[in-house]
C-alpha atoms as a PDB file:
ATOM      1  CA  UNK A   1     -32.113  93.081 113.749  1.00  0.00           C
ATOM      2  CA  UNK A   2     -34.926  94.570 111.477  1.00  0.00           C
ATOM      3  CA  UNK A   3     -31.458  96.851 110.007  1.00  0.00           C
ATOM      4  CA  UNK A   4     -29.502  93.503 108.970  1.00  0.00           C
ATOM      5  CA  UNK A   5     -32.826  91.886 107.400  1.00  0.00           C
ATOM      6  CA  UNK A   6     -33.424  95.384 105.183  1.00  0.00           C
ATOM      7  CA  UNK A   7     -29.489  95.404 104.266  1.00  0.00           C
ATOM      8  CA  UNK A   8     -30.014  91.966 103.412  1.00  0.00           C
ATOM      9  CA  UNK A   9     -33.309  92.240 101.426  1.00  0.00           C
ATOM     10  CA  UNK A  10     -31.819  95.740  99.527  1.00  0.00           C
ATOM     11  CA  UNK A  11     -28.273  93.654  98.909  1.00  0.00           C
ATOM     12  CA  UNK A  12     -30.630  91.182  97.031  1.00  0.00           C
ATOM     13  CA  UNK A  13     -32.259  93.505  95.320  1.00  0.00           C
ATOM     14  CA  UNK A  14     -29.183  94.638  94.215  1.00  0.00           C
ATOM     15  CA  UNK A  15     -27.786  92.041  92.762  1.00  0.00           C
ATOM     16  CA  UNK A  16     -31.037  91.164  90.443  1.00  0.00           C
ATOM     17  CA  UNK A  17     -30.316  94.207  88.893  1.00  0.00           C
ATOM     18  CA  UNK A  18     -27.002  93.418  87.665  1.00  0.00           C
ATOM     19  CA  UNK A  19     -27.782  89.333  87.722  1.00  0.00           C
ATOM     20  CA  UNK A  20     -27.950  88.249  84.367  1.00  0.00           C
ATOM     21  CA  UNK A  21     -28.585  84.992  85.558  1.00  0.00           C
ATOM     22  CA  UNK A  22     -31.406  85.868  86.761  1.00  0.00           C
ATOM     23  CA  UNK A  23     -32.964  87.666  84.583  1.00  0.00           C
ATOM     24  CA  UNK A  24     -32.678  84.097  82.309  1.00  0.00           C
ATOM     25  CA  UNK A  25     -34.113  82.215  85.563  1.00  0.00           C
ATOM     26  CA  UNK A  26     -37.282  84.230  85.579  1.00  0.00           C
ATOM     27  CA  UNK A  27     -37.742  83.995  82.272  1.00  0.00           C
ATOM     28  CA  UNK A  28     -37.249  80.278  81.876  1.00  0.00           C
ATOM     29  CA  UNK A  29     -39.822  79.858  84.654  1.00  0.00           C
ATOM     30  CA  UNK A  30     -42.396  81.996  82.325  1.00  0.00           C
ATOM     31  CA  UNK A  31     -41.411  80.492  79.354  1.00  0.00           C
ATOM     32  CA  UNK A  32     -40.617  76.944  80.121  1.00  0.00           C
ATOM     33  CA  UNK A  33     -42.378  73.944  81.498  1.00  0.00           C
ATOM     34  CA  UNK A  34     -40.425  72.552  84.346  1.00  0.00           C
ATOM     35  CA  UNK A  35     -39.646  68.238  84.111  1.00  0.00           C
ATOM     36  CA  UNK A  36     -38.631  66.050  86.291  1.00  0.00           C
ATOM     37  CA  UNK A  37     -36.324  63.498  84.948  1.00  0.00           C
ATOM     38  CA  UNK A  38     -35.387  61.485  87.741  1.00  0.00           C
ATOM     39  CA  UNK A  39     -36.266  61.225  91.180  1.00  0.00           C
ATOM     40  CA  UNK A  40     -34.399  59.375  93.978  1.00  0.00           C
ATOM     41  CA  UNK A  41     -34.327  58.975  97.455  1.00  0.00           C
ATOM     42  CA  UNK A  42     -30.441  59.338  99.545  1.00  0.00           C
ATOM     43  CA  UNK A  43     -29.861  58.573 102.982  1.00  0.00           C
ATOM     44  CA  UNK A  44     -27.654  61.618 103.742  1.00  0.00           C
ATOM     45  CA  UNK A  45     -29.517  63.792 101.206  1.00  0.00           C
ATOM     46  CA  UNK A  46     -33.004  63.132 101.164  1.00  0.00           C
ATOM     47  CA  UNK A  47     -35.045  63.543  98.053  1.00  0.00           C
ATOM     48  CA  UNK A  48     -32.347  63.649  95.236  1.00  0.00           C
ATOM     49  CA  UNK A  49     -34.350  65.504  91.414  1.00  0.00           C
ATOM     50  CA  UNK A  50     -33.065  66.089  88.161  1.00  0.00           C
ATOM     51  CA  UNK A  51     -35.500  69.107  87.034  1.00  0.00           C
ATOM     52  CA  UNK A  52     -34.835  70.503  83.566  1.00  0.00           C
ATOM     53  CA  UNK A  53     -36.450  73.834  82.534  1.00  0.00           C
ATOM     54  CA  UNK A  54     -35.928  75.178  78.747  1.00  0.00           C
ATOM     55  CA  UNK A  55     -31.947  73.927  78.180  1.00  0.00           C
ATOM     56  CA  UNK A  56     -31.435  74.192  81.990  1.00  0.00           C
ATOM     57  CA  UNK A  57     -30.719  70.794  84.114  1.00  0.00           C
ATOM     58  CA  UNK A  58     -31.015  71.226  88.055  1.00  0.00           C
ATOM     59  CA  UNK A  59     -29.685  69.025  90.516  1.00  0.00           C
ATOM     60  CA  UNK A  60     -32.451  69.480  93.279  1.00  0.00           C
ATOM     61  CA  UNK A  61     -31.466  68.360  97.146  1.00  0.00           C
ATOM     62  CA  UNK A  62     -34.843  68.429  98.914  1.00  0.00           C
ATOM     63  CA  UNK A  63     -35.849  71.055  96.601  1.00  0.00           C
ATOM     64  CA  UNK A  64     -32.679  72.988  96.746  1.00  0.00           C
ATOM     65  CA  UNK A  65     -30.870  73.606  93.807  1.00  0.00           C
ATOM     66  CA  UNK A  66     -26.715  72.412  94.644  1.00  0.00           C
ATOM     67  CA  UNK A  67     -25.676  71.888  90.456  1.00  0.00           C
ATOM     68  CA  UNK A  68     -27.272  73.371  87.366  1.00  0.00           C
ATOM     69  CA  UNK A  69     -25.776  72.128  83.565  1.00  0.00           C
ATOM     70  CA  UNK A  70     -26.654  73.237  80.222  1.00  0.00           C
ATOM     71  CA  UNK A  71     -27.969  70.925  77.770  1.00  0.00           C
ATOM     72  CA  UNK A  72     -27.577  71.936  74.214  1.00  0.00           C
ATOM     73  CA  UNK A  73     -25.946  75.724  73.321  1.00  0.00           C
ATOM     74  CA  UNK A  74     -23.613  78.163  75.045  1.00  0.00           C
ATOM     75  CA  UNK A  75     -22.796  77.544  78.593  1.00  0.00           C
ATOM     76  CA  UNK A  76     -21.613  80.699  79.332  1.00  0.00           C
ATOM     77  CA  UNK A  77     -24.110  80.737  82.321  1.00  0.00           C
ATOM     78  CA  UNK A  78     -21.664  78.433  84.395  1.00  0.00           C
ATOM     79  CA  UNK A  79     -18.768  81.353  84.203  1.00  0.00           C
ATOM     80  CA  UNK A  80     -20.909  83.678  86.033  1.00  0.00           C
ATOM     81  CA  UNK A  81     -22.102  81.875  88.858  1.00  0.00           C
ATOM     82  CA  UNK A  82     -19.591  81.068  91.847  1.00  0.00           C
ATOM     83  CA  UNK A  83     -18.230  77.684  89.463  1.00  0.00           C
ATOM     84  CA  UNK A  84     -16.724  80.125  86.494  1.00  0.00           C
ATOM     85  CA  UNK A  85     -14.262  81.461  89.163  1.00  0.00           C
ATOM     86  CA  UNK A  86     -12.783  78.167  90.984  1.00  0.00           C
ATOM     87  CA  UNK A  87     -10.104  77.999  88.487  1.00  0.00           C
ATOM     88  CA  UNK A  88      -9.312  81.805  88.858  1.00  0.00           C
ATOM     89  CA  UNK A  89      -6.438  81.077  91.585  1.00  0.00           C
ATOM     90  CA  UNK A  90      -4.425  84.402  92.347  1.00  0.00           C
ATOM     91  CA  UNK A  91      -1.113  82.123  92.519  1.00  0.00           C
ATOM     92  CA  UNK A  92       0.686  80.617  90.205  1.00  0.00           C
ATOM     93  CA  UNK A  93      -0.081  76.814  89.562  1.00  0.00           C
ATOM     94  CA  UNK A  94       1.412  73.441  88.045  1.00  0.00           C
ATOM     95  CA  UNK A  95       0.705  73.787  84.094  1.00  0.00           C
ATOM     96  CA  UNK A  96      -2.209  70.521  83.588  1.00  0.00           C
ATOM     97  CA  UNK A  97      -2.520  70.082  88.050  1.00  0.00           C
ATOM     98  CA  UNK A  98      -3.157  67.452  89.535  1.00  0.00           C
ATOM     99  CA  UNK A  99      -6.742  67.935  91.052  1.00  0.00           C
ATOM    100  CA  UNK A 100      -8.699  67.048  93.766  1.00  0.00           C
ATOM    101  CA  UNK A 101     -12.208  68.354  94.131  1.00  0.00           C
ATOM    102  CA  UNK A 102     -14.238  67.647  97.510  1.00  0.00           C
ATOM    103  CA  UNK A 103     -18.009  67.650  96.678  1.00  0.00           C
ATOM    104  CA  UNK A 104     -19.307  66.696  93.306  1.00  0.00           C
ATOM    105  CA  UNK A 105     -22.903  67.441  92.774  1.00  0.00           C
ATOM    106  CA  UNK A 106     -23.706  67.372  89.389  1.00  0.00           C
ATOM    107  CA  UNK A 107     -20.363  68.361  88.669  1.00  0.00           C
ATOM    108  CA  UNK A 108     -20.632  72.104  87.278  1.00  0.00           C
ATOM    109  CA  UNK A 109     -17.777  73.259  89.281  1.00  0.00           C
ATOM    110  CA  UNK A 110     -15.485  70.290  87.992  1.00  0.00           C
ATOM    111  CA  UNK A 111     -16.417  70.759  84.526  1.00  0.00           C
ATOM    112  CA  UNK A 112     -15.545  74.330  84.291  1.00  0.00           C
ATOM    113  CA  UNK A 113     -12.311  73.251  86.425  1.00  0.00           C
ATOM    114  CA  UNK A 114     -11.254  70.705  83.473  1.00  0.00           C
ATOM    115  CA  UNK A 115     -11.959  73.122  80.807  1.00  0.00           C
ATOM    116  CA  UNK A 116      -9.967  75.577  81.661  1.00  0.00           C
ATOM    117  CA  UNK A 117      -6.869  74.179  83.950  1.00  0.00           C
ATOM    118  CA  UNK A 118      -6.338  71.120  81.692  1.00  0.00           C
ATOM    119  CA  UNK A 119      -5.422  69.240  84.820  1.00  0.00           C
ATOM    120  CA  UNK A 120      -3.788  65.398  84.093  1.00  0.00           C
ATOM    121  CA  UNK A 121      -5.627  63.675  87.228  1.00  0.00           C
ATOM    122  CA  UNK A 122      -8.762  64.432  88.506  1.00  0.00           C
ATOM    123  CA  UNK A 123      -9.710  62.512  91.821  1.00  0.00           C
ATOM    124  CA  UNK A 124     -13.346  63.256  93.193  1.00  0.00           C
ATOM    125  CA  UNK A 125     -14.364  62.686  96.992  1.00  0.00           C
ATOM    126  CA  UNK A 126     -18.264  62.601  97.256  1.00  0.00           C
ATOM    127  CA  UNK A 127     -19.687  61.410 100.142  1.00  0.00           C
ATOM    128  CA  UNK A 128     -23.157  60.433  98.789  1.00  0.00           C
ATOM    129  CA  UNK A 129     -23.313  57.363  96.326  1.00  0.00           C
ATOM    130  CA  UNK A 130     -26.519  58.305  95.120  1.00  0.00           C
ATOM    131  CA  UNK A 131     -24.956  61.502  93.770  1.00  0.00           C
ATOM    132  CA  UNK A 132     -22.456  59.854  92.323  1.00  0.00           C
ATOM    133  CA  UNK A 133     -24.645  57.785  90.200  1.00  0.00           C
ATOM    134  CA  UNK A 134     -27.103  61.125  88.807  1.00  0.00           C
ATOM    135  CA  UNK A 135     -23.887  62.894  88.101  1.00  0.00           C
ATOM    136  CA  UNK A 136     -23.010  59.886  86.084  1.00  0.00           C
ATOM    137  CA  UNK A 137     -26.416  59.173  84.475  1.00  0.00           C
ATOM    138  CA  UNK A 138     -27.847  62.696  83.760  1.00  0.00           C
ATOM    139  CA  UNK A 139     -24.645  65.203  83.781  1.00  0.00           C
ATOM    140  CA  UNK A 140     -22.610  63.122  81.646  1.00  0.00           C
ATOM    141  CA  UNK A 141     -19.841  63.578  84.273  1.00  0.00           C
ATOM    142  CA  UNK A 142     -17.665  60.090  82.996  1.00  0.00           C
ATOM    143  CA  UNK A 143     -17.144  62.227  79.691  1.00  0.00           C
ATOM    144  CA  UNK A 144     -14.358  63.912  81.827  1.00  0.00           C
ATOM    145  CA  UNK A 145     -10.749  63.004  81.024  1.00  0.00           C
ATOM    146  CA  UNK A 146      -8.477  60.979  83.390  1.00  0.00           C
ATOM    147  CA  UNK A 147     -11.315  61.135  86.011  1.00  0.00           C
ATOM    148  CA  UNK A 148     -11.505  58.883  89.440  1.00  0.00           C
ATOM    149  CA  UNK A 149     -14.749  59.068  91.863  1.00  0.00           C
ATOM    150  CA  UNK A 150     -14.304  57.946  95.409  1.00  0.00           C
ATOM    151  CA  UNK A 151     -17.405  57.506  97.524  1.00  0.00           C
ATOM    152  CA  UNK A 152     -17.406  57.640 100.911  1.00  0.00           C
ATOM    153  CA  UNK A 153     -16.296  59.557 104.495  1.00  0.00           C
ATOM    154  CA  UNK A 154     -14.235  62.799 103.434  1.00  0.00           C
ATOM    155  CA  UNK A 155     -12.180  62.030 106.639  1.00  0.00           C
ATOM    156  CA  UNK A 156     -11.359  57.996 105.729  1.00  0.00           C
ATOM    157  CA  UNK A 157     -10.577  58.926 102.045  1.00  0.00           C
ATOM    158  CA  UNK A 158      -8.243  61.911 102.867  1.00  0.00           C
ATOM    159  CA  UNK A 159      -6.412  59.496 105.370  1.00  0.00           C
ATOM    160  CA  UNK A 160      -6.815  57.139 102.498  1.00  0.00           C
ATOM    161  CA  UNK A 161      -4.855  59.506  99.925  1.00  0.00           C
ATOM    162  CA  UNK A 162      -2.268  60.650 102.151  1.00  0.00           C
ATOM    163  CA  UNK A 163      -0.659  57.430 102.470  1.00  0.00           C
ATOM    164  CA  UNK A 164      -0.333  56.896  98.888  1.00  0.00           C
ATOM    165  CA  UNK A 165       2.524  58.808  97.191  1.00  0.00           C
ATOM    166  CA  UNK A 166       0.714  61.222  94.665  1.00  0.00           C
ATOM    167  CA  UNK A 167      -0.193  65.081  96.434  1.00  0.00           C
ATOM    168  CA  UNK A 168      -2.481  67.706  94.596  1.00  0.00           C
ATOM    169  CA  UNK A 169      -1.189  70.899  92.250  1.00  0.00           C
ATOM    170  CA  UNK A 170      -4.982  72.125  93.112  1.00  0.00           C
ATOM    171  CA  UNK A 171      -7.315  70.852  95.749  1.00  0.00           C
ATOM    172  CA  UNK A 172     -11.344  72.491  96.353  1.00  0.00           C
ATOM    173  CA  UNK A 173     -13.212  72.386  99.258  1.00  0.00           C
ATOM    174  CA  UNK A 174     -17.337  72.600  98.027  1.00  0.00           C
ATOM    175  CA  UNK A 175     -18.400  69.746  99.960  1.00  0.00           C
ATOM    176  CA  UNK A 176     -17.933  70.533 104.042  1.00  0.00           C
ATOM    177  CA  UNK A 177     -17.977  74.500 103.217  1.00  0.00           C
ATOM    178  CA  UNK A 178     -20.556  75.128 106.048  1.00  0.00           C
ATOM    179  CA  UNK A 179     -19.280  72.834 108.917  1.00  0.00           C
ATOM    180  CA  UNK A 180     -15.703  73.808 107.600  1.00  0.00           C
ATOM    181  CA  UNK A 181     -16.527  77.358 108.177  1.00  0.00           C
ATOM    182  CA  UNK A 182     -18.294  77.158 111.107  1.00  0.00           C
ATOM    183  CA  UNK A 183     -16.536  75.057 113.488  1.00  0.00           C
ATOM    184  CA  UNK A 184     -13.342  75.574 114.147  1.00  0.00           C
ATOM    185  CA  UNK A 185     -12.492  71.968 115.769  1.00  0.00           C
ATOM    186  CA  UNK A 186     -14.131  70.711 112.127  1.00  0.00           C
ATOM    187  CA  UNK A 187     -12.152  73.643 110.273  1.00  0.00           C
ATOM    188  CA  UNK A 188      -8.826  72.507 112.096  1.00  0.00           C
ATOM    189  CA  UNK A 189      -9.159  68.513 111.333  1.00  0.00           C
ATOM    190  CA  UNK A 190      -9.781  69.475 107.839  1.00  0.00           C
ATOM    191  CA  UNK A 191      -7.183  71.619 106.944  1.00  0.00           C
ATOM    192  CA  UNK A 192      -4.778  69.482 108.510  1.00  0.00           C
ATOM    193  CA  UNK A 193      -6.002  66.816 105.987  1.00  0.00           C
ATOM    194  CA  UNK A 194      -5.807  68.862 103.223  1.00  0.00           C
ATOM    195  CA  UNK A 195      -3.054  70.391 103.559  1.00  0.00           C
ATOM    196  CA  UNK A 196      -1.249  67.173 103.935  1.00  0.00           C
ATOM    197  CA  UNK A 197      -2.702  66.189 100.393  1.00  0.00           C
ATOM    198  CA  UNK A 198      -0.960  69.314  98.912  1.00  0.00           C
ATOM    199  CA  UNK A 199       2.252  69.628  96.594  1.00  0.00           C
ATOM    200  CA  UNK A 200       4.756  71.670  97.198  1.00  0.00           C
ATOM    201  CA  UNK A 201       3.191  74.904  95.100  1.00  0.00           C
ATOM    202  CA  UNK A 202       0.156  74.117  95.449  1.00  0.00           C
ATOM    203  CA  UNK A 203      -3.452  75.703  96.124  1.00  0.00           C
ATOM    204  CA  UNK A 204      -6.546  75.362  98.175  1.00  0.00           C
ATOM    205  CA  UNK A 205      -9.596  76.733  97.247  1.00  0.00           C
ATOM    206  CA  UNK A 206     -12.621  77.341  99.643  1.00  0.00           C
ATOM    207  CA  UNK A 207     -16.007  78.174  98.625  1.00  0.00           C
ATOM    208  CA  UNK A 208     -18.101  80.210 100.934  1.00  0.00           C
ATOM    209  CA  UNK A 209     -21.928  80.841 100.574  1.00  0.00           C
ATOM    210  CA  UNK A 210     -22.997  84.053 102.000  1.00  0.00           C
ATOM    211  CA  UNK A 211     -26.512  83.099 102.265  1.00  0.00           C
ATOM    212  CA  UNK A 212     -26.780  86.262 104.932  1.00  0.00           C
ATOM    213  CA  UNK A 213     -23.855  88.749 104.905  1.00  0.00           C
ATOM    214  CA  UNK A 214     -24.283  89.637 108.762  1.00  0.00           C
ATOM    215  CA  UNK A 215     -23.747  85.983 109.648  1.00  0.00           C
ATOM    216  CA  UNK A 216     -21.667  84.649 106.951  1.00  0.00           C
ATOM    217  CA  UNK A 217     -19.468  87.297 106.324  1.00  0.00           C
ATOM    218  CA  UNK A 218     -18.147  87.038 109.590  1.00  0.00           C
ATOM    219  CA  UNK A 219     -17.558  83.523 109.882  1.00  0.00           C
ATOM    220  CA  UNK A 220     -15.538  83.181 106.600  1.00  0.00           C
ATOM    221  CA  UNK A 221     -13.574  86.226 107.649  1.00  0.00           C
ATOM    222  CA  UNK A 222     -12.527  83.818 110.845  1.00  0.00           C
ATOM    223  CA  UNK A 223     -11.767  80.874 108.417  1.00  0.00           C
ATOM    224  CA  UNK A 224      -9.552  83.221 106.573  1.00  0.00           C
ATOM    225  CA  UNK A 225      -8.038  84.306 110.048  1.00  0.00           C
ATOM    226  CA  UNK A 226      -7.355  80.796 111.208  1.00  0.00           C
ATOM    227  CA  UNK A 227      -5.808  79.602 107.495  1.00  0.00           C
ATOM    228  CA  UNK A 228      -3.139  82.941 107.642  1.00  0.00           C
ATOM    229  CA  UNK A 229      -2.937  81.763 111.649  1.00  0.00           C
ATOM    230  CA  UNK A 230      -1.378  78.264 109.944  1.00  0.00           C
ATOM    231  CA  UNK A 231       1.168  80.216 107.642  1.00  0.00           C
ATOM    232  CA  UNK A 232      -1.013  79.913 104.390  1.00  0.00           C
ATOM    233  CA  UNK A 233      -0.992  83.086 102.393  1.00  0.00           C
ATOM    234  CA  UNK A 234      -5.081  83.847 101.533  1.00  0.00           C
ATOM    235  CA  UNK A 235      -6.842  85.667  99.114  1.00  0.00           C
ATOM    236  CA  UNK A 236     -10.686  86.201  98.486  1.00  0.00           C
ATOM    237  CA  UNK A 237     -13.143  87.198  95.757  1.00  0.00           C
ATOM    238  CA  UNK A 238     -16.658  87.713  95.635  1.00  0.00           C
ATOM    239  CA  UNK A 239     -18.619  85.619  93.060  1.00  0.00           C
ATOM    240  CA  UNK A 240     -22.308  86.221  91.863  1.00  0.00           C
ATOM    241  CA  UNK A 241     -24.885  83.861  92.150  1.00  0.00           C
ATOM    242  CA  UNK A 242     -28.679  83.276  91.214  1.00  0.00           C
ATOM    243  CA  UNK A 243     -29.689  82.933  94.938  1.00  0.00           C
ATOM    244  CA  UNK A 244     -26.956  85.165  96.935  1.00  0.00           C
ATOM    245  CA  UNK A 245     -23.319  85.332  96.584  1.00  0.00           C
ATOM    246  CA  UNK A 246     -20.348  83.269  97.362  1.00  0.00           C
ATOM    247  CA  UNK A 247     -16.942  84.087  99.004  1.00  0.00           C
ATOM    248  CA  UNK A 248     -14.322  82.332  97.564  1.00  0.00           C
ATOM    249  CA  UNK A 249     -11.183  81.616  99.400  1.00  0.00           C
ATOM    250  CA  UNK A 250      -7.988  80.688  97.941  1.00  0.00           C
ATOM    251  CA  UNK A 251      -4.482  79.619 100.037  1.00  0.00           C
ATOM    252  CA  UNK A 252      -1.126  78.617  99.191  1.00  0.00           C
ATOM    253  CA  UNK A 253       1.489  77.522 101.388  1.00  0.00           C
ATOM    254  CA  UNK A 254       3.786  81.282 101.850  1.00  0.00           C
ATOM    255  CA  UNK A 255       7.009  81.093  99.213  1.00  0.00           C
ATOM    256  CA  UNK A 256      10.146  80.154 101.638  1.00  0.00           C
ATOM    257  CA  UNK A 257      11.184  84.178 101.061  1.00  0.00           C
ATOM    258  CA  UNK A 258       7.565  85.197 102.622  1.00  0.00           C
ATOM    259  CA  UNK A 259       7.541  82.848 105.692  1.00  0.00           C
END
C-alpha cells in the first residue's frame, strides 16, 4: 500500500515539473484575487460556482473544478489539458462530423471540439439543467455554431436519438466516464446506446481520469478490453492535466477487411 501512495505522490511530482499549467495555476493563485461570479445550488450537483482568477473562469462542482475557460487572450491553456486532445482521433473521420458530446460542463471540451473538427451539427446531452444554464450565461456556450442542448436522463435521450434518422461522424463520452468505467453492467448498456447512435465510419471517444494510477489504470485497461471484446478497434493516449492525468480512449467500428 504505502509503495502505490509514494508512486503516486512521486508520479505527481513529476508531472509539476513538466506541467506548464501549473506552473500558471500557482502563480495565478499568488498573483490574483479569486471571484465568485455566480453561485447556484443543483439537485444532482450540489453547490454549482463560477470562480474567476486573473483571465481564468472555473466551473466549480462542490468545490471541484469540472470546466475552466479563458476570458480575454490566448487560450492555448485548453490544448494542453485532457480537452486539446478530444479531437485528436487516430482514425480517419467525416470532413465537418456530425457530433455528439455527452457531458457539457462549461463546455471547454466542446469548444476546442468545434474549433478544430468544424463539425455541421453539434447535439449536447447534459443531464443537469442548472449546468446548462451557467454554460449558457457565463461560458458563452450559445456562441457555438449549429448547436442543440438536450437536458435530461443520458439513457431516455440516447433512446430518444436512436429513433430519429440522423447517427454521429463523432460521439464523446465525458459525462458517465466513472460509472462507465467502472461497472461493467453500466459500461455494457452504454455502449450499446452509443454505438447504436454511430455512422457507419464513425468514432467514440472515452475520457478516463486517472485520479490514482493503481486503481484507475486498471479499470480503463478493462473498458478497453470489453470495447475490443465488442469488435471495436481501440486506441489510447495519455493527456496532461493540472490535477492528474487522463486516459483517453478512442474506438471505431473495425474496417470490413479487419473484422
Amino acid at each position: 500500500m504505502w509503495l502505490d501512495r509514494a508512486a503516486d505522490y512521486l508520479g505527481r511530482v513529476a508531472r509539476y515539473a513538466v506541467s506548464r499549467n501549473l506552473h500558471v495555476r500557482d502563480a495565478r493563485r499568488l498573483l490574483c484575487r479569486r471571484q465568485v461570479r455566480h453561485v447556484a445550488h443543483s439537485a444532482i450537483n450540489g453547490e454549482v460556482k463560477v470562480v474567476d482568477r486573473g483571465r481564468e473562469r472555473l466551473l466549480l462542482l462542490d468545490e471541484r473544478c469540472h470546466s475552466f475557460g479563458i476570458t480575454a487572450g490566448n487560450d492555448a491553456e485548453l490544448y494542453r489539458e485532457y480537452w486539446g486532445s478530444l479531437h485528436r482521433i487516430p482514425f480517419p473521420v467525416r470532413t465537418q462530423p456530425r457530433l455528439l458530446m455527452c457531458g457539457l460542463g462549461g463546455g471547454t471540451g466542446l469548444r476546442v471540439l468545434a474549433r478544430e473538427l468544424q463539425p455541421q451539427s453539434i447535439t449536447v446531452l447534459e443531464l443537469d439543467p442548472v449546468i446548462v444554464e451557467v454554460a449558457r450565461q457565463h461560458f458563452d456556450i450559445d456562441s457555438l455554431a449549429n448547436l442543440t442542448i438536450r437536458s435530461g436522463d443520458a439513457q431516455e435521450l440516447c433512446e430518444h436519438l436512436a429513433a430519429q434518422p440522423e447517427r454521429f461522424d463523432v460521439i464523446v463520452e465525458d459525462a458517465m466516464c466513472l460509472p462507465t468505467m467502472s461497472d461493467p453492467a453500466c459500461a455494457d448498456a452504454q455502449l450499446q446506446r452509443l454505438i447504436t447512435l454511430l455512422a457507419p465510419g464513425g468514432a467514440l471517444v472515452f475520457n478516463g481520469p486517472i485520479v490514482s494510477p493503481a486503481r484507475d489504470l486498471p479499470r480503463v485497461e478493462a473498458f478497453c478490453a470489453r470495447l475490443r471484446d465488442l469488435g471495436l478497434e481501440v486506441h489510447s493516449a495519455d493527456a496532461g492535466q493540472r490535477w492528474w492525468f487522463n486516459r483517453l480512449v478512442y474506438a471505431r467500428r473495425r474496417p470490413a477487411r479487419d473484422a
